[in-house]
N, C-alpha and C. Protein backbone atom coordinates (compact mmCIF):
# COMPACT_ATOMS: atom_id res chain seq x y z
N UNK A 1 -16.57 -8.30 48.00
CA UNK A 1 -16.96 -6.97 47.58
C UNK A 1 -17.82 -6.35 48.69
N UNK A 2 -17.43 -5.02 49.25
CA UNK A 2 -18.40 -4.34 50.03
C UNK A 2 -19.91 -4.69 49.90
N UNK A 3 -20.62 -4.09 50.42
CA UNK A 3 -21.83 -3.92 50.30
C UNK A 3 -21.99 -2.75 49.54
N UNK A 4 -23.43 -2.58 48.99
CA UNK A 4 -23.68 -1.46 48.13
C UNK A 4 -24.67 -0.45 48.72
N UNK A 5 -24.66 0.74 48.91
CA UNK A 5 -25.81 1.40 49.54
C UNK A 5 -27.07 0.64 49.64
N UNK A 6 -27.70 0.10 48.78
CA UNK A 6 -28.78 -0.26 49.01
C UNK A 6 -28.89 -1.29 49.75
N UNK A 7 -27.99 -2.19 49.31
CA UNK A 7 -27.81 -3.69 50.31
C UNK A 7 -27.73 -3.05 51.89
N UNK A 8 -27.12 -1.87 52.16
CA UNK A 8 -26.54 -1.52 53.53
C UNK A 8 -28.17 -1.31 54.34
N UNK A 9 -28.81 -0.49 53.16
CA UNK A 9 -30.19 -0.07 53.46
C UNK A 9 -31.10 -1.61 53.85
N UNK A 10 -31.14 -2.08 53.09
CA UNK A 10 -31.55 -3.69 53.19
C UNK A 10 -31.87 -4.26 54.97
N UNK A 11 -30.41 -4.12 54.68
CA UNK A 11 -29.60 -4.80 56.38
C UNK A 11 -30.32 -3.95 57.49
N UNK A 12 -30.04 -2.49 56.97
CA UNK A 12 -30.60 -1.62 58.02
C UNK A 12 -32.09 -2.23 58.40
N UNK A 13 -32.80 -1.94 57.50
CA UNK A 13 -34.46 -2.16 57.64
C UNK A 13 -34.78 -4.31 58.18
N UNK A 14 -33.71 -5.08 57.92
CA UNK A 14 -34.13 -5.98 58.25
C UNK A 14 -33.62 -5.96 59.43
N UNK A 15 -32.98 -5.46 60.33
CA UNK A 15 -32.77 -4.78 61.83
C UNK A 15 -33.44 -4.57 62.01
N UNK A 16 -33.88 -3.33 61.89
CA UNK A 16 -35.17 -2.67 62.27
C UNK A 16 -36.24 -3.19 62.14
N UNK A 17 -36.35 -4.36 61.28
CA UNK A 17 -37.92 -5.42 61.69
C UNK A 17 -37.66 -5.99 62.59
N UNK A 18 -36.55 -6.55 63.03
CA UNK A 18 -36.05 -7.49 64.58
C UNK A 18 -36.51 -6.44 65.56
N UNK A 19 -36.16 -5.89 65.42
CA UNK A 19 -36.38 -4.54 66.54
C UNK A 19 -37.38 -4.56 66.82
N UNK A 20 -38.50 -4.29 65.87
CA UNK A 20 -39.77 -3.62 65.93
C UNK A 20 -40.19 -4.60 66.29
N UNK A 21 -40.26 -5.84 65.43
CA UNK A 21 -41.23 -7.51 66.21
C UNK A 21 -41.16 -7.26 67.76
N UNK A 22 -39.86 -7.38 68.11
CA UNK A 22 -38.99 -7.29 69.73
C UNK A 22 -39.91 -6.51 70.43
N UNK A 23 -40.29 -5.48 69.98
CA UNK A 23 -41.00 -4.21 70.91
C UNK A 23 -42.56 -4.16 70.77
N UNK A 24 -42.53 -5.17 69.82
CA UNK A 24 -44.13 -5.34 69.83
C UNK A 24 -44.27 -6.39 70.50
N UNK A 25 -43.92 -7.53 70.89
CA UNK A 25 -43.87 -8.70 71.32
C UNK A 25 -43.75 -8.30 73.56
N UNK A 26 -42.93 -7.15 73.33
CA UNK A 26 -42.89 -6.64 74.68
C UNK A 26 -44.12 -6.11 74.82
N UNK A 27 -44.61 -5.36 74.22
CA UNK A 27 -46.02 -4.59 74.45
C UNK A 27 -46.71 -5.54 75.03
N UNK A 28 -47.11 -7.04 74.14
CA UNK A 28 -48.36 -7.98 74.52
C UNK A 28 -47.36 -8.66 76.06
N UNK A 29 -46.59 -8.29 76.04
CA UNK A 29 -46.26 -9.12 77.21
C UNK A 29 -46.39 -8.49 78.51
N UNK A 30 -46.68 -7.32 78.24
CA UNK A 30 -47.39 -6.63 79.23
C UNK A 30 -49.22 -6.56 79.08
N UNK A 31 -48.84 -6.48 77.74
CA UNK A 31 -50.87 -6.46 78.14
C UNK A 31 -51.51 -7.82 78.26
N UNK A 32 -50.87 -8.66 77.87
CA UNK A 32 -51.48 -10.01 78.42
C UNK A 32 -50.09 -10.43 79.55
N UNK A 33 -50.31 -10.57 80.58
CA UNK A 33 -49.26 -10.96 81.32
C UNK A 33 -49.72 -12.40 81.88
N UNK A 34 -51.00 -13.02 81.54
CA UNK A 34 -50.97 -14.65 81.28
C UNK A 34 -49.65 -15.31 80.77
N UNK A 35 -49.31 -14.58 79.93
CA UNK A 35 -48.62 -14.98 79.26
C UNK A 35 -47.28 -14.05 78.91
N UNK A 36 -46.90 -13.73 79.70
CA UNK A 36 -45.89 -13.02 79.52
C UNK A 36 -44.16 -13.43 79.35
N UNK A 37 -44.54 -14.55 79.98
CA UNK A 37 -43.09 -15.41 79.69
C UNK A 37 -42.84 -15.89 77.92
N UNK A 38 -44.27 -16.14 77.62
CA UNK A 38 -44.78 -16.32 76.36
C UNK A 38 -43.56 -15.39 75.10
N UNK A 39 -44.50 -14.07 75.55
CA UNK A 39 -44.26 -13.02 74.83
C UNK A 39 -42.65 -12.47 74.72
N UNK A 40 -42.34 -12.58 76.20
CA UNK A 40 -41.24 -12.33 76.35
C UNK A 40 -39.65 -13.07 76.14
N UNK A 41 -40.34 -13.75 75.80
CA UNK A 41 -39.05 -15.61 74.75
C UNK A 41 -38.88 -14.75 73.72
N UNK A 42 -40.07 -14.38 72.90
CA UNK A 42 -40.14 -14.52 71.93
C UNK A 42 -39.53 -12.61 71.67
N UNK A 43 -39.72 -11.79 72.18
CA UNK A 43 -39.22 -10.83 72.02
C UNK A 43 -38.07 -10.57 72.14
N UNK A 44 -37.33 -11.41 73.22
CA UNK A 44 -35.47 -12.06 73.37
C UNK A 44 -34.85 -12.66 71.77
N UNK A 45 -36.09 -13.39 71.78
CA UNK A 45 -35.02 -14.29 70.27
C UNK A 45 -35.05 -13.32 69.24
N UNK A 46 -36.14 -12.18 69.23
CA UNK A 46 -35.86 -10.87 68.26
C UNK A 46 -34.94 -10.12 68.47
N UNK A 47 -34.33 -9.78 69.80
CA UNK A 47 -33.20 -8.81 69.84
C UNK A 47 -31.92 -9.58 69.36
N UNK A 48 -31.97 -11.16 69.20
CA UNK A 48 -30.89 -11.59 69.15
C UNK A 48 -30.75 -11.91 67.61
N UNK A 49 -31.94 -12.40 67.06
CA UNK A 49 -32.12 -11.91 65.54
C UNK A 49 -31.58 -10.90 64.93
N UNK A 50 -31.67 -9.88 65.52
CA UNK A 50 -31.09 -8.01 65.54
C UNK A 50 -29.85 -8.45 65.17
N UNK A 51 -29.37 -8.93 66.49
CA UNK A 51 -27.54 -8.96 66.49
C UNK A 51 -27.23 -9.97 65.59
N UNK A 52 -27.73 -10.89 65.40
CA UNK A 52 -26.88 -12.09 63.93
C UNK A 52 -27.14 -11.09 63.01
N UNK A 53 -28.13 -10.27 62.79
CA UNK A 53 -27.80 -9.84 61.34
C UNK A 53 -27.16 -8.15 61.30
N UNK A 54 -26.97 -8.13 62.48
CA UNK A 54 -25.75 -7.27 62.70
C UNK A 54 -24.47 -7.28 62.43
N UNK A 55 -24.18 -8.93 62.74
CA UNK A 55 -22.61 -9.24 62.60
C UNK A 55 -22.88 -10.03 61.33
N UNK A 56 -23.98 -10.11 60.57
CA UNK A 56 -23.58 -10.59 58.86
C UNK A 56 -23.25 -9.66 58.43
N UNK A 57 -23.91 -8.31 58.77
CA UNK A 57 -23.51 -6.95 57.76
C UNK A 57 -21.82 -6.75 58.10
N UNK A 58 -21.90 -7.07 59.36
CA UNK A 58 -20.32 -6.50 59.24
C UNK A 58 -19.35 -7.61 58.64
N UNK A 59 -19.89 -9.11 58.23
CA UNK A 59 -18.97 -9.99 57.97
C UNK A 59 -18.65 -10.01 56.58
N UNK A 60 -20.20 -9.27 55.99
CA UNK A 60 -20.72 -9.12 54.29
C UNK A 60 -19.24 -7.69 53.75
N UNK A 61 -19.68 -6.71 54.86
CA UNK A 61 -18.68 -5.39 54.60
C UNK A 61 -16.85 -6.17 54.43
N UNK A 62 -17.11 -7.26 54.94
CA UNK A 62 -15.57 -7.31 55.34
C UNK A 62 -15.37 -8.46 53.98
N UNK A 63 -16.05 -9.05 53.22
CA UNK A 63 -15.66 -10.01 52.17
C UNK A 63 -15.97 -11.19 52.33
N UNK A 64 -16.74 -11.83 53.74
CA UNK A 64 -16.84 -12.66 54.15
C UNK A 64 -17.78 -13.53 54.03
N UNK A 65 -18.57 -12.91 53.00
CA UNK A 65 -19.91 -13.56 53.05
C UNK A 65 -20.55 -12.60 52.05
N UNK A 66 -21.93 -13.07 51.02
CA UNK A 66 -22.20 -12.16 49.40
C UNK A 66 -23.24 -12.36 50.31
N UNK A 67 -24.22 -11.27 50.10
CA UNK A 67 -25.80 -11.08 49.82
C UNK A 67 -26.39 -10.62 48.63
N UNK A 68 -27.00 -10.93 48.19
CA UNK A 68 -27.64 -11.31 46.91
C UNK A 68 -29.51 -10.65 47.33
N UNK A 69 -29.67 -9.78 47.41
CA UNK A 69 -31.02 -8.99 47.76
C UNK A 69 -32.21 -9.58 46.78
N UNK A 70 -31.73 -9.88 45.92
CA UNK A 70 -32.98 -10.53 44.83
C UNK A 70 -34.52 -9.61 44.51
N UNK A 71 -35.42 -10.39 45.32
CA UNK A 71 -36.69 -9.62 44.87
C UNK A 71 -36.64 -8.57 45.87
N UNK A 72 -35.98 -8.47 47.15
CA UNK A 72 -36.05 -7.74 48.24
C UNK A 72 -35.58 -6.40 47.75
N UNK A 73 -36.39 -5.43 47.95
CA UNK A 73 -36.36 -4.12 47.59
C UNK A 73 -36.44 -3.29 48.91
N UNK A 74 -35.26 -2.19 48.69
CA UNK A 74 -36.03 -1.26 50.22
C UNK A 74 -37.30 -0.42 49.85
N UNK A 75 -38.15 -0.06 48.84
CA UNK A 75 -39.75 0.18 48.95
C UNK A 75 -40.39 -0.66 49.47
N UNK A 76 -40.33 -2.08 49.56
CA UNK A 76 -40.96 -3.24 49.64
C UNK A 76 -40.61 -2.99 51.11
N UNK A 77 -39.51 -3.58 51.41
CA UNK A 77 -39.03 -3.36 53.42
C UNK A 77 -39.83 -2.14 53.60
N UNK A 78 -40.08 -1.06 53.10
CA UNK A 78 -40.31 1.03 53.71
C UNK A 78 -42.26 0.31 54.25
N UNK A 79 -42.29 -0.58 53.36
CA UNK A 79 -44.08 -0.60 53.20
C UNK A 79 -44.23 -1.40 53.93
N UNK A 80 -43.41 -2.48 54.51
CA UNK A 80 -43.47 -3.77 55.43
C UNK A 80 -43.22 -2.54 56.89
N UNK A 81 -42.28 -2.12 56.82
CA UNK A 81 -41.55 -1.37 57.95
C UNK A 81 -43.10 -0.63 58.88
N UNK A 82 -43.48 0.34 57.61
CA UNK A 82 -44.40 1.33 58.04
C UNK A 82 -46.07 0.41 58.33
N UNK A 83 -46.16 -0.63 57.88
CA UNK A 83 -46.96 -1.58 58.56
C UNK A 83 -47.13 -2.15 59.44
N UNK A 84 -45.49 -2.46 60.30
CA UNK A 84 -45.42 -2.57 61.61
C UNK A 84 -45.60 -1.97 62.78
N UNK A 85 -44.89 -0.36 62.40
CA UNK A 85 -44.69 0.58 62.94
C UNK A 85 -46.79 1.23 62.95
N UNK A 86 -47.35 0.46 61.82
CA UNK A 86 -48.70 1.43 62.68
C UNK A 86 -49.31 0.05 63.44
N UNK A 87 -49.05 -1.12 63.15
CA UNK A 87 -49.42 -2.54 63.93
C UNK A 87 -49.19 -2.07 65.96
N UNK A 88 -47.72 -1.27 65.37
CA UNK A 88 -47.04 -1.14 67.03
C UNK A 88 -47.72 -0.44 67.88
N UNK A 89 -48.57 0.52 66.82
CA UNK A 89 -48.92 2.09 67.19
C UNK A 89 -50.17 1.45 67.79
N UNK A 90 -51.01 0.77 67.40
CA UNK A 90 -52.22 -0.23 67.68
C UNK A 90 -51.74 -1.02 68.75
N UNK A 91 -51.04 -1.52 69.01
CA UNK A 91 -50.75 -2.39 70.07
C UNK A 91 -50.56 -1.68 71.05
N UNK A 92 -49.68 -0.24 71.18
CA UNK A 92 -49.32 0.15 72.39
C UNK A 92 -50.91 1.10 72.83
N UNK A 93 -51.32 1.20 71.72
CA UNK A 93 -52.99 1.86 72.38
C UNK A 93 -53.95 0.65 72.86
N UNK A 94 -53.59 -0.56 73.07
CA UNK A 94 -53.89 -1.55 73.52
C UNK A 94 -55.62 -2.15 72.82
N UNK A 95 -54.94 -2.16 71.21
CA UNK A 95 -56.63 -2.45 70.27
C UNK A 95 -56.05 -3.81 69.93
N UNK A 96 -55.69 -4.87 70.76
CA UNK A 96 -55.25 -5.90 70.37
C UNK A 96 -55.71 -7.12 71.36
N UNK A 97 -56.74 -7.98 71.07
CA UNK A 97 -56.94 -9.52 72.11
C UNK A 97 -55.75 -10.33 72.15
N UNK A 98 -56.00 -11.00 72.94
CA UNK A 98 -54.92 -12.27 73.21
C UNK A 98 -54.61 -12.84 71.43
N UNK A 99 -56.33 -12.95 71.00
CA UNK A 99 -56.17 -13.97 70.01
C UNK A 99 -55.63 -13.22 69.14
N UNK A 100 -56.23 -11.80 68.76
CA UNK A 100 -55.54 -11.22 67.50
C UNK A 100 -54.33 -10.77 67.26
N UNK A 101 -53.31 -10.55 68.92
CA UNK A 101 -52.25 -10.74 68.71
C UNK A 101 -51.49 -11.64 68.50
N UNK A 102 -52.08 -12.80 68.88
CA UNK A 102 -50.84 -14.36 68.12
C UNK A 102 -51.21 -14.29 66.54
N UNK A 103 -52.82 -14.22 66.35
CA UNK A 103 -52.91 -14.36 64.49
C UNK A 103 -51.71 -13.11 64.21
N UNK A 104 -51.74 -11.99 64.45
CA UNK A 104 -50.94 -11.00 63.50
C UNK A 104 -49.27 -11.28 64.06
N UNK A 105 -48.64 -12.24 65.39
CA UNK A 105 -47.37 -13.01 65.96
C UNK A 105 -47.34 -13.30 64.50
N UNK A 106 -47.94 -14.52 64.25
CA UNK A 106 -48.15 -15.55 63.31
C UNK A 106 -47.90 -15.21 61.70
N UNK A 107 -48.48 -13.76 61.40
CA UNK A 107 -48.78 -13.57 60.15
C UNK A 107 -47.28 -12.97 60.14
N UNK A 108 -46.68 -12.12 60.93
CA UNK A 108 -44.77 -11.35 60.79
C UNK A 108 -44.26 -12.82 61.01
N UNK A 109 -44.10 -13.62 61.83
CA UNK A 109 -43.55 -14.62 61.58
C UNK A 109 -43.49 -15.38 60.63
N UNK A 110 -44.25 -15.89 60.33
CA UNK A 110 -44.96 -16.44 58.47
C UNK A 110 -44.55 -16.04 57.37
N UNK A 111 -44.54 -14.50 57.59
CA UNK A 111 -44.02 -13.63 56.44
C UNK A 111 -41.98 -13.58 56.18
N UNK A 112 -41.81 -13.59 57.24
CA UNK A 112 -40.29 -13.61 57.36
C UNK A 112 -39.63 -15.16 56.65
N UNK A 113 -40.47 -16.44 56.88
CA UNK A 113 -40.28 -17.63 56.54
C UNK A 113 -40.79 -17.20 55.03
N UNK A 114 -41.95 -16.98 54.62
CA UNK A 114 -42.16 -17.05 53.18
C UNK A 114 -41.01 -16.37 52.22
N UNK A 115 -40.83 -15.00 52.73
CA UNK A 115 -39.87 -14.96 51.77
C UNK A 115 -38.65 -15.39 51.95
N UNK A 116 -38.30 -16.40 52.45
CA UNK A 116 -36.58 -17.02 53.17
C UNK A 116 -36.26 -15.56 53.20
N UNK A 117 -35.98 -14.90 53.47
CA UNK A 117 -35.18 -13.46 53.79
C UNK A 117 -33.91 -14.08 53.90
N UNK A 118 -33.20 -14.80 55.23
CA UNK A 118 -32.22 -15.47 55.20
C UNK A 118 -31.43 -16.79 53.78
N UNK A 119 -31.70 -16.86 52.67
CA UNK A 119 -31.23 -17.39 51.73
C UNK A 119 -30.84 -16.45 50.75
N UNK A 120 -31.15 -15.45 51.47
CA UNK A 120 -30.75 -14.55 50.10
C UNK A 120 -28.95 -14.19 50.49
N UNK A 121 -28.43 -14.51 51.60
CA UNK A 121 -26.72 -14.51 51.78
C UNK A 121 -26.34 -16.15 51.51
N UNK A 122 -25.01 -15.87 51.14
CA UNK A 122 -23.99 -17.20 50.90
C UNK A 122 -22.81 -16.78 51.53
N UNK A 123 -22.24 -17.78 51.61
CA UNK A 123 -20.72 -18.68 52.44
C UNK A 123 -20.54 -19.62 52.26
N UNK A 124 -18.91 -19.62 52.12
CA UNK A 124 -18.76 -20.96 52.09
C UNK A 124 -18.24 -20.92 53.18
N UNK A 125 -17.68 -20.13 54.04
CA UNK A 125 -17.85 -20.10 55.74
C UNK A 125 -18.86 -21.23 56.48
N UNK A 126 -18.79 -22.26 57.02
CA UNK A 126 -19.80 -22.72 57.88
C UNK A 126 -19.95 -22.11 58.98
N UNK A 127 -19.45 -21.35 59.70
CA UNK A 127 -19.71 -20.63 60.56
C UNK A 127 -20.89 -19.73 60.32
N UNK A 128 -20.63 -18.89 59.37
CA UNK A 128 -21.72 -18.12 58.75
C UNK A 128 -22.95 -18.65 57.93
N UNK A 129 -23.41 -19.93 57.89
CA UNK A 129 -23.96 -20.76 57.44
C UNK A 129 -24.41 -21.37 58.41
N UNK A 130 -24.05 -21.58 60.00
CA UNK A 130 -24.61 -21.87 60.81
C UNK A 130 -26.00 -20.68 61.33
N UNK A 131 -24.83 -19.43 61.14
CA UNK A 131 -25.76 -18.46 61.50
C UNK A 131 -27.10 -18.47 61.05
N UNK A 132 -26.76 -18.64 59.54
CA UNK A 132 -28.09 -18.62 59.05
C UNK A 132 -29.49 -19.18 59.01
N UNK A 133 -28.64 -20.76 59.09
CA UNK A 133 -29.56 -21.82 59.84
C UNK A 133 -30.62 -21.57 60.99
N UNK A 134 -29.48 -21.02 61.76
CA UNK A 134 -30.22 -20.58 63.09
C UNK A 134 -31.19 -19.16 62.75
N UNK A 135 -30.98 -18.58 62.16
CA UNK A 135 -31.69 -17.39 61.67
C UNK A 135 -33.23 -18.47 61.28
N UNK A 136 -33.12 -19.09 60.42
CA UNK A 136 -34.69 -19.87 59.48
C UNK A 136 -35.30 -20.64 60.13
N UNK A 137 -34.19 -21.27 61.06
CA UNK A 137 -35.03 -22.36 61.60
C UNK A 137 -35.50 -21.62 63.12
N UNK A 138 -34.76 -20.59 63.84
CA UNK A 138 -35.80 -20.15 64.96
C UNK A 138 -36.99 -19.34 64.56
N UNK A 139 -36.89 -18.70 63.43
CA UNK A 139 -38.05 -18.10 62.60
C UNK A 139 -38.93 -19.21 62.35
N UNK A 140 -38.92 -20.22 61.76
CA UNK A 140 -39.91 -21.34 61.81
C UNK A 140 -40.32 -21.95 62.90
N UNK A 141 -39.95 -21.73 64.01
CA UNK A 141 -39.87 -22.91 65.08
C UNK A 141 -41.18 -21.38 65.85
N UNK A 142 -40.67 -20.37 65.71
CA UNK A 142 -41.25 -19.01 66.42
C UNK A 142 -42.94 -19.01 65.95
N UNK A 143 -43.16 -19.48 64.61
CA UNK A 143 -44.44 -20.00 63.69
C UNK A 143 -45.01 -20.62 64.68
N UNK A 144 -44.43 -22.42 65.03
CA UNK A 144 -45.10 -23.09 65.05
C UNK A 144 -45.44 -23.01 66.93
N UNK A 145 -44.99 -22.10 67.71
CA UNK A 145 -44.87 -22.14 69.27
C UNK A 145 -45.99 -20.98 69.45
N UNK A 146 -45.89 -19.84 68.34
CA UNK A 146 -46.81 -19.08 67.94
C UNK A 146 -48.57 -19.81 68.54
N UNK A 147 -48.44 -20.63 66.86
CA UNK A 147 -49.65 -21.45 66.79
C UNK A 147 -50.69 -22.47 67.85
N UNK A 148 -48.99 -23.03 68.59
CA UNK A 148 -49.63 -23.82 69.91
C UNK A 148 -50.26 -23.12 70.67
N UNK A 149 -49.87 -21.87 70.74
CA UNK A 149 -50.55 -21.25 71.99
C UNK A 149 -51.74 -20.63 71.38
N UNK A 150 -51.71 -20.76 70.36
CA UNK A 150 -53.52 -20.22 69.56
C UNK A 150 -53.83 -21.37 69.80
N UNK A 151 -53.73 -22.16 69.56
CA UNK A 151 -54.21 -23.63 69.71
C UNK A 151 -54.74 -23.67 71.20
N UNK A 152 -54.30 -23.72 72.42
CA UNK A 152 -54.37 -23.50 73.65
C UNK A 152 -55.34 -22.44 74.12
N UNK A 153 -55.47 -21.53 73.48
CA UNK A 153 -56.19 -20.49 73.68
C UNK A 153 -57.63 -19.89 73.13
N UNK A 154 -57.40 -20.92 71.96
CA UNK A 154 -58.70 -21.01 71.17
C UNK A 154 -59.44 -22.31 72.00
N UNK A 155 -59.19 -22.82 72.81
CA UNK A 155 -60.15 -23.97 73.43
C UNK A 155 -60.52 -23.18 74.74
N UNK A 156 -60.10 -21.87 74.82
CA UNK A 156 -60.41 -21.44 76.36
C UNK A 156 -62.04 -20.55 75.99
């Protein structure tokens, strides 16, 4: 079954958080350029985040795969969205330390794992089930590489 306007909306806005992480993650990688290789991994694996859930929407449109939105609401995404978007607005006016940008890395990363966002689609496709994998587990792995480098940086 197609997708339904709202599901489409869904997809849209969970793009547009890949996006936005991506371009915030570029910001610190210019304003801390210690660490810019850092920043800049991690703003790559967001554009590519972008595109897997680019080609679920189009695999979902085509029959290939159900999403199941559950508690996920687009008010809920509009209020996450517009939280980033003033996070970004703060970052590119450069009101952000080394440290308080990995805690708030940490807290969008964190947040994306808490609510599995990614469990809310099915397949019995393994292909598309790989995707997803890879969707949760570089989101978790993004947490804990996050943390090391607070870890690293909190002893400086």
């Amino acid at each position: 079954m197609p997708l339904s306007p709202t599901q489409i909306k869904i997809f849209d806005q969970l793009i547009h958080q890949e996006m936005a992480i991506s371009e915030l993650y570029d910001v610190f990688s210019k304003q801390f350029p210690e660490h810019a290789s850092f920043w800049k991994e991690l703003s790559l694996a967001e554009i590519r985040h972008a595109k897997l859930l680019k080609d679920l929407k189009e695999a979902t449109n085509r029959d290939q795969f159900s999403f199941d939105e559950g508690k996920l609401s687009v008010t809920t995404l509009n209020a996450y969205l517009n939280r980033l978007d003033a996070v970004l607005r703060k970052a590119k006016n450069g009101d952000f330390t080394l440290k308080t940008a990995l805690s708030c890395a940490v807290d969008y990363e964190s947040s994306l794992v808490e609510r599995k966002v990614f469990s809310l689609f099915g397949s019995s496709n393994k292909k598309f089930n790989e995707v997803l994998e890879i969707l949760q587990s570089e989101t978790e792995k993004h947490v804990d590489f996050i943390k090391n480098v607070q870890r690293s940086v909190s002893k400086i």
